[in-house]
N, C-alpha and C. Protein backbone atom coordinates (compact mmCIF):
# COMPACT_ATOMS: atom_id res chain seq x y z
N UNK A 1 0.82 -1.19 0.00
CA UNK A 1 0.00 0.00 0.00
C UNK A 1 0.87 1.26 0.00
N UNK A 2 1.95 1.47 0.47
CA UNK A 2 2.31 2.37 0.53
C UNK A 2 3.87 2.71 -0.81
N UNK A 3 3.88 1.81 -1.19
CA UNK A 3 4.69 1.74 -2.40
C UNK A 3 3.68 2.56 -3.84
N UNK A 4 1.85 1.83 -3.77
CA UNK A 4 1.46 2.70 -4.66
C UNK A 4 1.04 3.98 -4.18
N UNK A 5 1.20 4.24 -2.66
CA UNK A 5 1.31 5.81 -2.29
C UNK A 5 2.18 6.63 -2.79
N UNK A 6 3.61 6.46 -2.44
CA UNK A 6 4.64 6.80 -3.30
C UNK A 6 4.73 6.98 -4.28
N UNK A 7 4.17 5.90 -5.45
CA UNK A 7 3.74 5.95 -7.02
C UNK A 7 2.91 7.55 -7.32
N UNK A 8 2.39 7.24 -6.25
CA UNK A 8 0.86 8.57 -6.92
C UNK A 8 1.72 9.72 -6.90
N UNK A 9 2.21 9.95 -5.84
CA UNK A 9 3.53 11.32 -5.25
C UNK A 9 4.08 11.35 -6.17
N UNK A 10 4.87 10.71 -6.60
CA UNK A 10 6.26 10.58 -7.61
C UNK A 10 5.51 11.37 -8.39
N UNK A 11 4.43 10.71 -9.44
CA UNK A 11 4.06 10.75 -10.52
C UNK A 11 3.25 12.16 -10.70
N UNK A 12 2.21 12.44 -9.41
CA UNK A 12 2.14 13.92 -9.26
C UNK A 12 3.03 15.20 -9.31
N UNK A 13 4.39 14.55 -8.80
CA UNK A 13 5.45 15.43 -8.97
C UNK A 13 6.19 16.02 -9.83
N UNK A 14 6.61 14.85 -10.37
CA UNK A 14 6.64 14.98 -12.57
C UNK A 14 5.96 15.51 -13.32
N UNK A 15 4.61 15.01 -12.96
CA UNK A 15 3.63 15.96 -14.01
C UNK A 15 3.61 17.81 -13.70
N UNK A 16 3.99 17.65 -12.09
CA UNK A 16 3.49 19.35 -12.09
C UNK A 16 4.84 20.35 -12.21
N UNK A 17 6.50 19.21 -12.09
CA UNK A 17 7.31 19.93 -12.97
C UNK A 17 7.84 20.06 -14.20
N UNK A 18 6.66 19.06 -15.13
CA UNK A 18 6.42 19.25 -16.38
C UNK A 18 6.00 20.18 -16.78
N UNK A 19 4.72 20.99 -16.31
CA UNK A 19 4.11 21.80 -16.60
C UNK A 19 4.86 23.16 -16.11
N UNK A 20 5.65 22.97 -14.74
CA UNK A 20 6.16 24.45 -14.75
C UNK A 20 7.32 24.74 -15.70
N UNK A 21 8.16 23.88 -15.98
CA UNK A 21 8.69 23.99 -16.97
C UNK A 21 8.69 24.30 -18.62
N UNK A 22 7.30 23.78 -18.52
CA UNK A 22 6.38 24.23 -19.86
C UNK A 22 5.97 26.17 -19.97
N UNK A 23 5.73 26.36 -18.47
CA UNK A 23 5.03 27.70 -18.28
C UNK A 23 6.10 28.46 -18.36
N UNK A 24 7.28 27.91 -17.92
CA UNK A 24 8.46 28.70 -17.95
C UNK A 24 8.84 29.10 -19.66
N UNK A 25 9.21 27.76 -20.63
CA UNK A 25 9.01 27.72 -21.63
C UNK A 25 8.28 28.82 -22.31
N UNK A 26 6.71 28.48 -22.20
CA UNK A 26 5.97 29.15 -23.39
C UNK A 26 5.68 30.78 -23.02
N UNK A 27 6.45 31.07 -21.27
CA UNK A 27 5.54 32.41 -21.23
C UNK A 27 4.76 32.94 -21.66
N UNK A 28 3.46 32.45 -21.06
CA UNK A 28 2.32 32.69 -21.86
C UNK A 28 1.73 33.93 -21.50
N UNK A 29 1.97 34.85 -20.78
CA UNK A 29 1.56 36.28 -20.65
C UNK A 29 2.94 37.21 -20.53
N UNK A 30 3.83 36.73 -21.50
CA UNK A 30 4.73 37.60 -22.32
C UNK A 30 3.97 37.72 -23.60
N UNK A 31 3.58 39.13 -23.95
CA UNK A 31 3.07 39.37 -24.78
C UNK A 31 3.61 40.03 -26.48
N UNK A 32 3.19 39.52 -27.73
CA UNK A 32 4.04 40.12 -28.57
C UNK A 32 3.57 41.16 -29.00
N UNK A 33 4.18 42.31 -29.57
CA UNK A 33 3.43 43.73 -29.58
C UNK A 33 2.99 43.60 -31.32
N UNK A 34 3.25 42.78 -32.02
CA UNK A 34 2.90 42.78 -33.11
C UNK A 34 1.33 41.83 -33.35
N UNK A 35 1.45 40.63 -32.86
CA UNK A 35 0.77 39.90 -32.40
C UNK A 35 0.41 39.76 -31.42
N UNK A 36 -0.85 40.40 -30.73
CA UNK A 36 -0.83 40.51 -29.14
C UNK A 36 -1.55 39.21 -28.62
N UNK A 37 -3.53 39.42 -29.98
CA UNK A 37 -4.24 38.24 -29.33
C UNK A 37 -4.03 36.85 -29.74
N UNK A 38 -3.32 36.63 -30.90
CA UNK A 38 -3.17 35.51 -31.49
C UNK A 38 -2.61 34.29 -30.75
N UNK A 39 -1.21 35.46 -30.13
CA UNK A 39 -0.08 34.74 -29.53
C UNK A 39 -0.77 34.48 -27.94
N UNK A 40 -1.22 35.51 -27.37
CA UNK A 40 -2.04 35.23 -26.07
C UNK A 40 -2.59 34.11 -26.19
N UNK A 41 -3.80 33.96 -27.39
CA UNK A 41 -4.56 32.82 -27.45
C UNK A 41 -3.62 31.56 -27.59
N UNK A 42 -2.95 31.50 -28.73
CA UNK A 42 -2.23 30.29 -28.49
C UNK A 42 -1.56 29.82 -27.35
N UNK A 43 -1.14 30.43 -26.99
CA UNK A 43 -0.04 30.23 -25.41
C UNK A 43 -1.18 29.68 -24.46
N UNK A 44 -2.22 30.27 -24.61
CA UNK A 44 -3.11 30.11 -23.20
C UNK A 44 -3.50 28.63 -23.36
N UNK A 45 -4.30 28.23 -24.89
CA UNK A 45 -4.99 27.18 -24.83
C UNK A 45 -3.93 26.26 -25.07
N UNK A 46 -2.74 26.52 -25.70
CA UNK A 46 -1.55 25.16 -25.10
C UNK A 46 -1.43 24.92 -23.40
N UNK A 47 -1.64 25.80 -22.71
CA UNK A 47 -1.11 25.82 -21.92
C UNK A 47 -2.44 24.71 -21.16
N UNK A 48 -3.65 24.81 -21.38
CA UNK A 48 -4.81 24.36 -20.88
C UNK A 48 -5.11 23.20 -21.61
N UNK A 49 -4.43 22.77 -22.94
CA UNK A 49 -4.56 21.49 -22.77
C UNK A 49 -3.65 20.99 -22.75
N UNK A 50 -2.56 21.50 -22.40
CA UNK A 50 -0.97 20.44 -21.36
C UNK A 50 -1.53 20.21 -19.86
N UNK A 51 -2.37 21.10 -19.65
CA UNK A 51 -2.79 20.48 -17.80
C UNK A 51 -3.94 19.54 -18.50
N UNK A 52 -5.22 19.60 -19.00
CA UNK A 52 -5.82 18.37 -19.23
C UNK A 52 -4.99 16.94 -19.75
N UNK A 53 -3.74 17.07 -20.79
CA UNK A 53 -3.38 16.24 -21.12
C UNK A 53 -2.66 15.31 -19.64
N UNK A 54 -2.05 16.20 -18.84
CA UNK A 54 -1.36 15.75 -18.02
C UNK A 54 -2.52 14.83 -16.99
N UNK A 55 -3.39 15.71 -16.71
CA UNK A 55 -4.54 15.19 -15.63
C UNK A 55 -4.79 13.87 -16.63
N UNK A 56 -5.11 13.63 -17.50
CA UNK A 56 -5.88 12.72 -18.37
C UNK A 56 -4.50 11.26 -18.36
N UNK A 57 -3.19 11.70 -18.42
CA UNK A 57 -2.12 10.64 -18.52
C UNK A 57 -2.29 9.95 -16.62
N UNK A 58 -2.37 10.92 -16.12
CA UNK A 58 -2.45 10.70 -14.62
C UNK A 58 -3.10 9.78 -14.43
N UNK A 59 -4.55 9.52 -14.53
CA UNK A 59 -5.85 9.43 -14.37
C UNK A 59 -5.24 8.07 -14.83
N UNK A 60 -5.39 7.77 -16.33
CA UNK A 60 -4.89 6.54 -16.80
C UNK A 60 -3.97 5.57 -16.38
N UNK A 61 -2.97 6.42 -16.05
CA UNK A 61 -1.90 5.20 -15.48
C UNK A 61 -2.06 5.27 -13.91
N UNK A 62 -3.15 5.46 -13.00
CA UNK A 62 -3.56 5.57 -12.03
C UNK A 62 -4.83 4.28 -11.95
N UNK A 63 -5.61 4.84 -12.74
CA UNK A 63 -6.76 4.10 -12.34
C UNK A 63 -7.62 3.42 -14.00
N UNK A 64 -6.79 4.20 -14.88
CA UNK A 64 -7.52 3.78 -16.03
C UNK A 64 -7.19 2.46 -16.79
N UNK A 65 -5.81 2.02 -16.87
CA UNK A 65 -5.65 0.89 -17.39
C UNK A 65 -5.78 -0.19 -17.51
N UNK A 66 -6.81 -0.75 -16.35
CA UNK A 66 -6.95 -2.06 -15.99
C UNK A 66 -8.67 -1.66 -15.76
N UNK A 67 -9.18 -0.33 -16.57
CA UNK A 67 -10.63 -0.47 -16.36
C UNK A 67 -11.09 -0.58 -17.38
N UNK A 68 -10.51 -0.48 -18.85
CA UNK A 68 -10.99 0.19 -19.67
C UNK A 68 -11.85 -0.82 -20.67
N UNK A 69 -12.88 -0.47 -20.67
CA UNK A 69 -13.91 -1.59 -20.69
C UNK A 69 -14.58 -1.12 -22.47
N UNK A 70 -13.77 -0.43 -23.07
CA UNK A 70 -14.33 -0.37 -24.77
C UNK A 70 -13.32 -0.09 -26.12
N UNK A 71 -13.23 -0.29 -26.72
CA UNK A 71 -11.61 -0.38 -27.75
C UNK A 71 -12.11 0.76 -28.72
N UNK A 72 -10.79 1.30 -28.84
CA UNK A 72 -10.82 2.21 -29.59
C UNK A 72 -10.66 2.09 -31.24
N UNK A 73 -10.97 2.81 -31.88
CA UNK A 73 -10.93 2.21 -33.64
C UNK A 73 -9.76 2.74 -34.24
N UNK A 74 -9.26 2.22 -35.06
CA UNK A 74 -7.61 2.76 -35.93
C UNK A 74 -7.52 4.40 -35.88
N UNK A 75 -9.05 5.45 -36.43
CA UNK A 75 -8.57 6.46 -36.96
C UNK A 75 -9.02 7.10 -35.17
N UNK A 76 -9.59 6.23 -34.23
CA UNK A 76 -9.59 7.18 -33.00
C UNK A 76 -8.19 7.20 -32.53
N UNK A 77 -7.30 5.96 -32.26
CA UNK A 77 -6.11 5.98 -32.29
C UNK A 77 -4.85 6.69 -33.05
N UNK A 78 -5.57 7.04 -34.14
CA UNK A 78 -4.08 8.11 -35.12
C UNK A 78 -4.33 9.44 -34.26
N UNK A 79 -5.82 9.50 -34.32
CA UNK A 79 -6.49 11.37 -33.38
C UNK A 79 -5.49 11.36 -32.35
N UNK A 80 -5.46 10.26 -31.40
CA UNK A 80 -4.89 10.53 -30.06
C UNK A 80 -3.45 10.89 -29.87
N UNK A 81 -3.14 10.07 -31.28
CA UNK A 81 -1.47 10.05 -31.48
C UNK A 81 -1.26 11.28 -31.91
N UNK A 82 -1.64 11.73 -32.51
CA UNK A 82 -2.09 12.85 -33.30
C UNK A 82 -2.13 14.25 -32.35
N UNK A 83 -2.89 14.09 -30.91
CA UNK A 83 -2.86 15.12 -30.17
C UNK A 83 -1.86 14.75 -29.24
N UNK A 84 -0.91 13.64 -29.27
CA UNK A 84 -0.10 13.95 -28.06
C UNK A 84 1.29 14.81 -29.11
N UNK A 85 1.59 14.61 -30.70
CA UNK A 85 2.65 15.54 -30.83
C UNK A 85 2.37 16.81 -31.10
N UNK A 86 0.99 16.88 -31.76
CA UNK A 86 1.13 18.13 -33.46
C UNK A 86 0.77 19.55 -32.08
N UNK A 87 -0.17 19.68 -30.99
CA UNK A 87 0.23 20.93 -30.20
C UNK A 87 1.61 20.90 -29.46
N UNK A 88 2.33 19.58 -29.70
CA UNK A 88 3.75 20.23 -28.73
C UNK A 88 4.59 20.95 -29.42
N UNK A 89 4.53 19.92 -30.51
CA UNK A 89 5.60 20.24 -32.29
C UNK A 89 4.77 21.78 -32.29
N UNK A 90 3.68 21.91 -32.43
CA UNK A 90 3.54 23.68 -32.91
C UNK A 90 3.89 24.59 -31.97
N UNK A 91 3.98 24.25 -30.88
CA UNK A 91 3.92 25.12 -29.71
C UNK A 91 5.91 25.15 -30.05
N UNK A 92 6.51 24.20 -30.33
CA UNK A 92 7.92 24.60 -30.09
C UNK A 92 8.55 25.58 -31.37
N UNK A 93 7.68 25.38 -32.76
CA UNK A 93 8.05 25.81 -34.11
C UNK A 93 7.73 27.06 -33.95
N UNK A 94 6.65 27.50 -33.37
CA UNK A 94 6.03 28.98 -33.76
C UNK A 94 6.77 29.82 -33.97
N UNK A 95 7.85 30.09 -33.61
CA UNK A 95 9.02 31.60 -33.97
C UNK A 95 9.82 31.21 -35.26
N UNK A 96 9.60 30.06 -35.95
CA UNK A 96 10.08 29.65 -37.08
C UNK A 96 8.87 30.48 -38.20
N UNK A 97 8.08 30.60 -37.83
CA UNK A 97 7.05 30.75 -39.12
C UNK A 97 7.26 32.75 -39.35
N UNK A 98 7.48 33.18 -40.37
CA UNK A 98 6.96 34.34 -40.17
C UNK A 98 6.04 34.88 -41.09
N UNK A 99 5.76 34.57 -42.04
CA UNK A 99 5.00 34.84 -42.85
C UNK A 99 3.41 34.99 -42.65
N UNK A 100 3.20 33.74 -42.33
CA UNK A 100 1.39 33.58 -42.16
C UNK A 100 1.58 33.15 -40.81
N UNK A 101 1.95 33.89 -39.63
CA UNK A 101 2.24 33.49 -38.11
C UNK A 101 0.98 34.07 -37.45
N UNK A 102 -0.17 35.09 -37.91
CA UNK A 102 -1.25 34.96 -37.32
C UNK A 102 -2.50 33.60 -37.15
N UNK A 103 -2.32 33.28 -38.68
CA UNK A 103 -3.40 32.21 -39.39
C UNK A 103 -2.31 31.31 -37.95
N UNK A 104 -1.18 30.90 -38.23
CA UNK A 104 -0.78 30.14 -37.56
C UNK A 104 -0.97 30.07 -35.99
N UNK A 105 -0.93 31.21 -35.53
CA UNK A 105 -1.62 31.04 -34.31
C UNK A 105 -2.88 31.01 -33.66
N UNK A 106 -3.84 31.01 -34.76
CA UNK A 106 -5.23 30.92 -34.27
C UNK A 106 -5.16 29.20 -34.61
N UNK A 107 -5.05 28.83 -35.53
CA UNK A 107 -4.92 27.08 -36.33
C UNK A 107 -4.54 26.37 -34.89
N UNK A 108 -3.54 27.04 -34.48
CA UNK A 108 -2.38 25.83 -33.64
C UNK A 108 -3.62 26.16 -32.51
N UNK A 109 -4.95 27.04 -32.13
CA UNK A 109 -5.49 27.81 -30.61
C UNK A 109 -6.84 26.63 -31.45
N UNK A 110 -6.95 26.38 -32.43
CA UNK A 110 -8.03 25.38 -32.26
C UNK A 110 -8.17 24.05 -32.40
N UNK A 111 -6.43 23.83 -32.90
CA UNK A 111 -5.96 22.70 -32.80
C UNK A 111 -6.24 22.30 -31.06
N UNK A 112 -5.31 23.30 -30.69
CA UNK A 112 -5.29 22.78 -28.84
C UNK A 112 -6.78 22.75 -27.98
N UNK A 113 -7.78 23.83 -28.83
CA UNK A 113 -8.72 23.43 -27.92
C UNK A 113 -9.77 22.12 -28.35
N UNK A 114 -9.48 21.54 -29.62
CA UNK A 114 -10.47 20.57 -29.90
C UNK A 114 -9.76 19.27 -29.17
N UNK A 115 -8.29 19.90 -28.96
CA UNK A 115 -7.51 18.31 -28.38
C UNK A 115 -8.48 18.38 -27.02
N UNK A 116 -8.30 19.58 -26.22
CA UNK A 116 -8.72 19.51 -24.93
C UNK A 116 -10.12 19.02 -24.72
N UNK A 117 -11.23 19.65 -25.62
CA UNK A 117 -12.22 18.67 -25.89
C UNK A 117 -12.58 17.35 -25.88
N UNK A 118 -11.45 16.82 -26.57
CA UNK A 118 -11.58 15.75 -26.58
C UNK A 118 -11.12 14.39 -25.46
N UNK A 119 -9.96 15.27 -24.99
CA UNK A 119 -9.67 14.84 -23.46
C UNK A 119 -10.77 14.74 -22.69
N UNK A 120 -11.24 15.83 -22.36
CA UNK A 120 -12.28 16.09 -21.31
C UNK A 120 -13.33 15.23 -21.98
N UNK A 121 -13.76 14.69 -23.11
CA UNK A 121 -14.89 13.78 -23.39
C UNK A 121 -14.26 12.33 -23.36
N UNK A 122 -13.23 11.88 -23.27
CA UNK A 122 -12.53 10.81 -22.86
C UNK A 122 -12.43 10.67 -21.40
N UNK A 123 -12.22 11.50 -20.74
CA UNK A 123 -12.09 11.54 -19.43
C UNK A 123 -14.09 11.27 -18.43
N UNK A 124 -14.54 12.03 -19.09
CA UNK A 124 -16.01 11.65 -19.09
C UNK A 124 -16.66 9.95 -19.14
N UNK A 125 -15.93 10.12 -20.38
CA UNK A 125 -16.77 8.07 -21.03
C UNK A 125 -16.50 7.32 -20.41
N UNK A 126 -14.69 7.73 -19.39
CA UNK A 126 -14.53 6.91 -18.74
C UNK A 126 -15.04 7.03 -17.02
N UNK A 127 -15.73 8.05 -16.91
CA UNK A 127 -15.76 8.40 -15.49
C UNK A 127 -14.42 8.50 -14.62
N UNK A 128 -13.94 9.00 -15.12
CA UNK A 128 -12.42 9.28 -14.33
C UNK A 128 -12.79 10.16 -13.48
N UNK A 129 -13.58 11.47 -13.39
CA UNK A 129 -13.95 12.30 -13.13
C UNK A 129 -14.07 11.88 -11.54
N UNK A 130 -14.68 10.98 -11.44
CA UNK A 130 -15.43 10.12 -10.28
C UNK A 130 -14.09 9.08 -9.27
N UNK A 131 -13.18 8.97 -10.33
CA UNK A 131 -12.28 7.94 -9.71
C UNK A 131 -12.18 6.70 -9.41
């Protein structure tokens, strides 16, 4: 019992200096004077679905893996794969783009919020919510 106490700690601990490290990273209320709302928006909703993603990995390798009582189909599986790189990969490229870097930062702000969506409706089906 107290070995998967430890587990939960550890693993709480990682995740939340993942994320400060992330916040440190993306400074998300460093603002650009050329791009003020674009870049706000993007920063924010990466930033909100790296804490759902994290809560949602938690959840799973906590309590979800040995519950999961319905299979997922090939193209739900590419989606998922799909949202664990393409908001990290955009979130790290963005100062590469300069050309079309507005379009690009609204794209990458609805990329991240349909991922988070979709977390939070995964997190639902499974009642994680509940524990």
């Amino acid at each position: 019992m107290l070995f998967k106490e430890l587990f939960h700690l550890i693993l709480l601990i990682i995740f939340l200096l993942t994320y400060i490290l992330a916040y440190s990273f993306v400074k998300p209320f460093l603002i650009n004077r050329k791009r003020k709302y674009s870049t706000l928006l993007l920063k924010l909703t990466y930033m909100l679905f790296l804490a759902f993603l994290l809560i949602f990995v938690y959840l799973f390798l906590l309590f979800g893996a040995n519950r999961i009582t319905y299979h997922i189909s090939d193209i739900e599986f590419f989606g998922i794969l799909l949202l664990l790189f393409l908001p990290n990969i955009g979130i790290l490229i963005r100062r590469k783009i300069k050309g079309i870097r507005v379009f690009y930062n609204y794209l990458f702000s609805v990329i991240n919020l349909v991922g988070t969506y979709f977390i939070i409706l995964k997190l639902a089906v499974n009642n994680w919510f509940l524990g």
